[in-house]
N, C-alpha and C. Protein backbone atom coordinates (compact mmCIF):
# COMPACT_ATOMS: atom_id res chain seq x y z
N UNK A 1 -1.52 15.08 -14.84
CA UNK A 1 -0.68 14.05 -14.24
C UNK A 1 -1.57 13.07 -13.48
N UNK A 2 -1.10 11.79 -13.28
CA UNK A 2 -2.15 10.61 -13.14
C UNK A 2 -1.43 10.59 -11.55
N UNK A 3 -2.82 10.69 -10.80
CA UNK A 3 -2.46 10.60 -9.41
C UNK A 3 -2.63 9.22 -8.79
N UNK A 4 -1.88 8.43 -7.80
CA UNK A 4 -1.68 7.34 -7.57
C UNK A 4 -2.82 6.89 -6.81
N UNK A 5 -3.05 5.91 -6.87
CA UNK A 5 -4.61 5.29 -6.41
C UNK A 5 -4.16 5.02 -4.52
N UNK A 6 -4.78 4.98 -3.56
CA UNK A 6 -3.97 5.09 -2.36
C UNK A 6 -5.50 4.42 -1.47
N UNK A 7 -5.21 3.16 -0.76
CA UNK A 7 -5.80 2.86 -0.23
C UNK A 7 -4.90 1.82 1.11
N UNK A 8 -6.77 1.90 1.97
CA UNK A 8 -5.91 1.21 3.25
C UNK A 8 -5.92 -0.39 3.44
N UNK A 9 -5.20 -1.10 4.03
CA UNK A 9 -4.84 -2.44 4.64
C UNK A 9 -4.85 -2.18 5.68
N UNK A 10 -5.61 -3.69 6.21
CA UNK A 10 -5.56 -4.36 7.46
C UNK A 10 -4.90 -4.72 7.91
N UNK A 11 -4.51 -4.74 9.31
CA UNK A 11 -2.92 -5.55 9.75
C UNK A 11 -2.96 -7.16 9.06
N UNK A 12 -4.22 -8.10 9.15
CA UNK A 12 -3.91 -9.26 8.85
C UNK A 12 -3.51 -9.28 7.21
N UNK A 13 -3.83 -8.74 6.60
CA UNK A 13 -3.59 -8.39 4.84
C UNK A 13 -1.71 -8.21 4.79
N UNK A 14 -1.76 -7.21 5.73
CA UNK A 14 -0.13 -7.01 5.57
C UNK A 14 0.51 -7.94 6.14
N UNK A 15 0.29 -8.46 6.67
CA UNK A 15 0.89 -9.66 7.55
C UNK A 15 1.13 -10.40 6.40
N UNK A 16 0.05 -11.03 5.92
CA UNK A 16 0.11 -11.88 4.59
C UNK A 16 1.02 -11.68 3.62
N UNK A 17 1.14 -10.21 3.45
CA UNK A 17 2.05 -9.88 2.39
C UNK A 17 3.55 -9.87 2.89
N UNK A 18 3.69 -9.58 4.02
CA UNK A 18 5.12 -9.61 5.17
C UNK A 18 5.52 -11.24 4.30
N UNK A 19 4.42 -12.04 4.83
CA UNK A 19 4.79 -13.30 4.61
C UNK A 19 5.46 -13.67 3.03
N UNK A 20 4.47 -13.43 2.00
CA UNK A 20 4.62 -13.26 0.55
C UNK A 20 5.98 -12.63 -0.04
N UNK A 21 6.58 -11.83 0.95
CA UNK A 21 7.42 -10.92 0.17
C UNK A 21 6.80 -9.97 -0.54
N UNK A 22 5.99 -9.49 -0.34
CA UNK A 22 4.97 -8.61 -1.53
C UNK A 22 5.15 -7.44 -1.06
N UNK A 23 5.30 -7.07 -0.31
CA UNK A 23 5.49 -5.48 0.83
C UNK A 23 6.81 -5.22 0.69
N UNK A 24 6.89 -3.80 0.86
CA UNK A 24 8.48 -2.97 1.25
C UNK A 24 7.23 -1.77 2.07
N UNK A 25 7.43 -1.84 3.37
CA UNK A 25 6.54 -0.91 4.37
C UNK A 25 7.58 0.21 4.86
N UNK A 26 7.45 1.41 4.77
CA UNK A 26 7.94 2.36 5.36
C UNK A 26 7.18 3.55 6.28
N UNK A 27 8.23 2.95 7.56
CA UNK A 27 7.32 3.89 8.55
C UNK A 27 7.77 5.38 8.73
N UNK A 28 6.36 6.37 8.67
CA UNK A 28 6.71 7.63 8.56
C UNK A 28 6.92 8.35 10.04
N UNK A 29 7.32 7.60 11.16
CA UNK A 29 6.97 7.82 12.36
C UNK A 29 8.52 8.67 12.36
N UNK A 30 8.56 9.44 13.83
CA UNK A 30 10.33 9.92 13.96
C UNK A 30 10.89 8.96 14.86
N UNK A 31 12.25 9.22 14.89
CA UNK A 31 13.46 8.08 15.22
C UNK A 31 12.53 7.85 16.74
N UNK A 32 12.27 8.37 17.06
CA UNK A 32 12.93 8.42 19.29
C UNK A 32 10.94 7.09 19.03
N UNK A 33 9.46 7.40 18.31
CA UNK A 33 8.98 6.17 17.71
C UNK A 33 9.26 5.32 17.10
N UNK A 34 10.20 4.87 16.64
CA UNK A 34 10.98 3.76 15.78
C UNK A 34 11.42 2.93 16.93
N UNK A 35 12.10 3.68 17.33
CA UNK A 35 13.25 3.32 19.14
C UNK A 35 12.34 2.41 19.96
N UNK A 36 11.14 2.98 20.01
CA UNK A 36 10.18 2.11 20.91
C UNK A 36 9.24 1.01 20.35
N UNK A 37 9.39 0.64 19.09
CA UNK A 37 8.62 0.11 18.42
C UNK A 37 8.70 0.27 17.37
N UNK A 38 8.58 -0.75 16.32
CA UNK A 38 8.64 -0.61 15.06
C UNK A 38 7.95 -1.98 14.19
N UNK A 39 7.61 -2.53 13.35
CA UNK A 39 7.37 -3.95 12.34
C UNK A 39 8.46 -4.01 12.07
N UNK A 40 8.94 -5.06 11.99
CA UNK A 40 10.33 -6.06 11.24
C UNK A 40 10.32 -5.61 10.16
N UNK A 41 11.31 -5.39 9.45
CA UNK A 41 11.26 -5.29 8.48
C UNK A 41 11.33 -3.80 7.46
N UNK A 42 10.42 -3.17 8.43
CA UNK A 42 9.95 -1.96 7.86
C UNK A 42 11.31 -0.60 7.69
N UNK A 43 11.09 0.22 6.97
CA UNK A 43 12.41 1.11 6.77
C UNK A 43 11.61 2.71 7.11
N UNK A 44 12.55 3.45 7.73
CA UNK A 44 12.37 4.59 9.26
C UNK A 44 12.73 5.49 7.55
N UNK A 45 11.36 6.34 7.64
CA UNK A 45 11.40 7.62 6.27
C UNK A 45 10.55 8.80 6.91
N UNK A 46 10.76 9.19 8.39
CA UNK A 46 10.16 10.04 9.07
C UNK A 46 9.81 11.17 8.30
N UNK A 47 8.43 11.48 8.39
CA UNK A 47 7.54 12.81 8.16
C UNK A 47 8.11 14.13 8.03
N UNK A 48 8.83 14.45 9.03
CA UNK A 48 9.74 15.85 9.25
C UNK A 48 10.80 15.64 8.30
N UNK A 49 11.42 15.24 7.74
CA UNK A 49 12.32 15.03 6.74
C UNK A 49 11.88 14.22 5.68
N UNK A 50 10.88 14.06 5.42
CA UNK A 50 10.48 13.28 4.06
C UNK A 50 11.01 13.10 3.14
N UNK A 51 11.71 12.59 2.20
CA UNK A 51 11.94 13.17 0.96
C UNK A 51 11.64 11.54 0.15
N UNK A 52 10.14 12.25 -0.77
CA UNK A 52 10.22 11.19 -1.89
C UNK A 52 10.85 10.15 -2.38
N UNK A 53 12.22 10.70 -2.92
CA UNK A 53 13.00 9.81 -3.46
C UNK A 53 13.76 8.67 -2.33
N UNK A 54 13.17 8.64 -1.24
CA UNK A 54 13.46 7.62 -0.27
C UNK A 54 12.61 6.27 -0.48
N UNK A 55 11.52 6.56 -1.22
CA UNK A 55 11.00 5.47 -1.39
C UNK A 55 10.85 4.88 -2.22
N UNK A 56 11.28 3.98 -1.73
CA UNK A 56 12.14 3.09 -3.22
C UNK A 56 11.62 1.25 -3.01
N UNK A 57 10.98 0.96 -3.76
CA UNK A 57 10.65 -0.74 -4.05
C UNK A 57 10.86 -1.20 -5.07
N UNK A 58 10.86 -2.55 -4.75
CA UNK A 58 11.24 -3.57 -6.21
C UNK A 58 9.31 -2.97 -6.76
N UNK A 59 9.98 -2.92 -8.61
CA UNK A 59 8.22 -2.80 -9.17
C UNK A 59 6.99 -4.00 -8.83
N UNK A 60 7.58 -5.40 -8.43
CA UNK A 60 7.09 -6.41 -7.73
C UNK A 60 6.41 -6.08 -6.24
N UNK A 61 6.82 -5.16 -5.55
CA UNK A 61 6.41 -5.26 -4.24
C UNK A 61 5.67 -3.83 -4.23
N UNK A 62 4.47 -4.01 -3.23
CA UNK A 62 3.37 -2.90 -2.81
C UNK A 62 4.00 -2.07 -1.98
N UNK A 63 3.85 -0.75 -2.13
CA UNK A 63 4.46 0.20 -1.03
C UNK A 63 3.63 0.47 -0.39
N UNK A 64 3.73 0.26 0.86
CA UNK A 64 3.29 0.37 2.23
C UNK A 64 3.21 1.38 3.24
N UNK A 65 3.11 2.60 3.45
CA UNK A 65 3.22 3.50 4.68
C UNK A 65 2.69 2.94 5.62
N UNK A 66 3.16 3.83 6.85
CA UNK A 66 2.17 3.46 7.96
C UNK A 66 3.22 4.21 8.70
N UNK A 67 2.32 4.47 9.92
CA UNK A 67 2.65 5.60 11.14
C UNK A 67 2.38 5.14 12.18
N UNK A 68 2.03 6.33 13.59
CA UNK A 68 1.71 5.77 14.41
C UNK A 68 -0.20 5.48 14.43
N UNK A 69 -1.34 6.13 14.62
CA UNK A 69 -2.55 6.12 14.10
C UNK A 69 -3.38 6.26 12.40
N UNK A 70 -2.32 6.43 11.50
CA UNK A 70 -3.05 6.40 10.43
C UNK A 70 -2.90 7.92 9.39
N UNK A 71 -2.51 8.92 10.20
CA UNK A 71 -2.75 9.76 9.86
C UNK A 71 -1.48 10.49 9.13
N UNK A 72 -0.11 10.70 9.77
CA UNK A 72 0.93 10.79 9.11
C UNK A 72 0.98 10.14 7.61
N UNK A 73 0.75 9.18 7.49
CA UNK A 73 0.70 7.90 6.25
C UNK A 73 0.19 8.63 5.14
N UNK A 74 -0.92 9.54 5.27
CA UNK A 74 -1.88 10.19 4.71
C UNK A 74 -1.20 11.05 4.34
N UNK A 75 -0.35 11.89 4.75
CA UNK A 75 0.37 13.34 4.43
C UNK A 75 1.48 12.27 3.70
N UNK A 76 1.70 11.84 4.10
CA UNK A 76 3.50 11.01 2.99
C UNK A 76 2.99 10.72 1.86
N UNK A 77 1.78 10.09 2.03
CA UNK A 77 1.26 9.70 0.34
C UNK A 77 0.58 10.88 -0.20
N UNK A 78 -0.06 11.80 0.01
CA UNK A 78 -0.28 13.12 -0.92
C UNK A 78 1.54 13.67 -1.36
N UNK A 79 2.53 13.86 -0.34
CA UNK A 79 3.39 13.96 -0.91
C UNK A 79 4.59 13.02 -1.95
N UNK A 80 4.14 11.98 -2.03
CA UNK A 80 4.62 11.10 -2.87
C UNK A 80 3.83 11.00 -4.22
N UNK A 81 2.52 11.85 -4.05
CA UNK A 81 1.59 11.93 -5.26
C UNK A 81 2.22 13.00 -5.62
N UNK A 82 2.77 14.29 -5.04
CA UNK A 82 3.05 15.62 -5.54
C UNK A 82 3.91 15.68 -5.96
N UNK A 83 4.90 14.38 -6.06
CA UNK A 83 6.63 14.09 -6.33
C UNK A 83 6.11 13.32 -7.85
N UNK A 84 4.44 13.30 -7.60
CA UNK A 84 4.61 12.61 -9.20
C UNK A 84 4.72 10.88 -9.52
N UNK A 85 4.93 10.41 -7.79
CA UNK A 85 4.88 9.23 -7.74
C UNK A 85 3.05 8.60 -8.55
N UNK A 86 3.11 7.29 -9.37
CA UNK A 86 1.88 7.05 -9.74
C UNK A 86 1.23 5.25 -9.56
N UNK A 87 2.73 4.95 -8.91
CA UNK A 87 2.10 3.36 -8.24
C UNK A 87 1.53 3.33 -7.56
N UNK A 88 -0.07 2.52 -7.39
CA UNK A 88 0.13 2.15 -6.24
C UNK A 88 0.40 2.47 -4.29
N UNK A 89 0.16 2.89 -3.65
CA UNK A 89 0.19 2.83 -2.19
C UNK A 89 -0.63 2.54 -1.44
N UNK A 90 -0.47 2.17 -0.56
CA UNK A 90 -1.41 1.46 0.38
C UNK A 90 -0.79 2.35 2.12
N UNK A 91 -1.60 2.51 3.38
CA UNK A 91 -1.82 2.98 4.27
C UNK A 91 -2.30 1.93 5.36
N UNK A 92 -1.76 1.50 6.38
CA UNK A 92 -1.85 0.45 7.33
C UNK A 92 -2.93 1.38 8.06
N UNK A 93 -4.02 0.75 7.88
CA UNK A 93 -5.44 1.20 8.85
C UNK A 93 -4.89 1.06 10.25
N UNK A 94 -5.03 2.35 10.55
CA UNK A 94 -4.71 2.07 12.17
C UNK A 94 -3.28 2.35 12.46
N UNK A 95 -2.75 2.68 11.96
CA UNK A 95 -1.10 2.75 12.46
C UNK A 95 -0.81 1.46 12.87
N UNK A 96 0.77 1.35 13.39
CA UNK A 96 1.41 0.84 14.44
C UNK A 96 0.66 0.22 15.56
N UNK A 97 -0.27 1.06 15.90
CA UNK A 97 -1.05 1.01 17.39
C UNK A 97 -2.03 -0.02 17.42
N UNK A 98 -2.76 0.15 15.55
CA UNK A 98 -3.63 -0.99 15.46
C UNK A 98 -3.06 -2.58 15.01
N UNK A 99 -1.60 -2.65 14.22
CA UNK A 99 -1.03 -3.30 14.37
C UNK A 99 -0.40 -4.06 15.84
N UNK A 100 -0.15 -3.82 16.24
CA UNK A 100 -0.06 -4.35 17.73
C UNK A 100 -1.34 -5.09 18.36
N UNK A 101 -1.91 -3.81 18.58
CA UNK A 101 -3.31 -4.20 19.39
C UNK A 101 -4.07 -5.65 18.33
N UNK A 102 -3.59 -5.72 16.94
CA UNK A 102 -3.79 -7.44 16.53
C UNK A 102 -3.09 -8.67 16.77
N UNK A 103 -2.33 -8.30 17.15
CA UNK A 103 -1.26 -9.65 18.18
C UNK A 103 0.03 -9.45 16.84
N UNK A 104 0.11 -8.76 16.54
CA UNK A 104 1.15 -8.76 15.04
C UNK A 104 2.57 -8.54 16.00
N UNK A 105 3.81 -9.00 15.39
CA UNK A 105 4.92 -8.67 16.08
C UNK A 105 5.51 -7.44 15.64
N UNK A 106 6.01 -6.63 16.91
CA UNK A 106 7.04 -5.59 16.49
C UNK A 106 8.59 -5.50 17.12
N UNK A 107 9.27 -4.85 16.81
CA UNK A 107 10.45 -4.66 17.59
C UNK A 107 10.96 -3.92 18.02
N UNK A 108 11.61 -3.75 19.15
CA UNK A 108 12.00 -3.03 20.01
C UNK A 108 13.37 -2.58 20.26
């Protein structure tokens, strides 16, 4: 089985793509982190309840994880490889945390 190629983005890269329409980003963070922060846009597919078939994009747009430091993102995409998923994913370097700390907007 062909395992999905999985690499990371920069906040300014995703930004770009925010802009483009090119992204569908899903954050693997849990609700009560969502609550305090989140990217526009982005859709809440928390870690502790994962389930694959939540992630869902147009075949046009890059799927996106991202968490709070980087590391959750990492466990969602081995399990989206083990579901057999083979597009494509990408991992926001840095979480949330490094998003911010680039002047990027989030919401509250």
């Amino acid at each position: 089985m062909s395992r999905p190629e999985v690499a990371f983005i920069d906040p300014d890269t995703l930004a770009e793509w925010i802009d483009r329409g090119e992204a569908t980003i899903f954050d693997v963070r849990e609700q009560h982190e969502w609550d305090e922060a989140h990217i526009p846009g982005a859709i809440l597919v928390p870690l502790s309840t994962f389930d694959p078939s939540a992630i869902v994009a147009p075949d046009s747009s890059k799927i996106v994880l991202h968490c709070k430091s980087g590391v959750r993102c990492g466990m969602a995409a081995e399990r989206l490889a083990a579901a057999g998923v083979t597009r494509p994913l990408w991992r926001l370097e840095g979480g949330i945390l490094n998003w911010a700390q680039s002047g990027k907007r989030v919401e509250r």
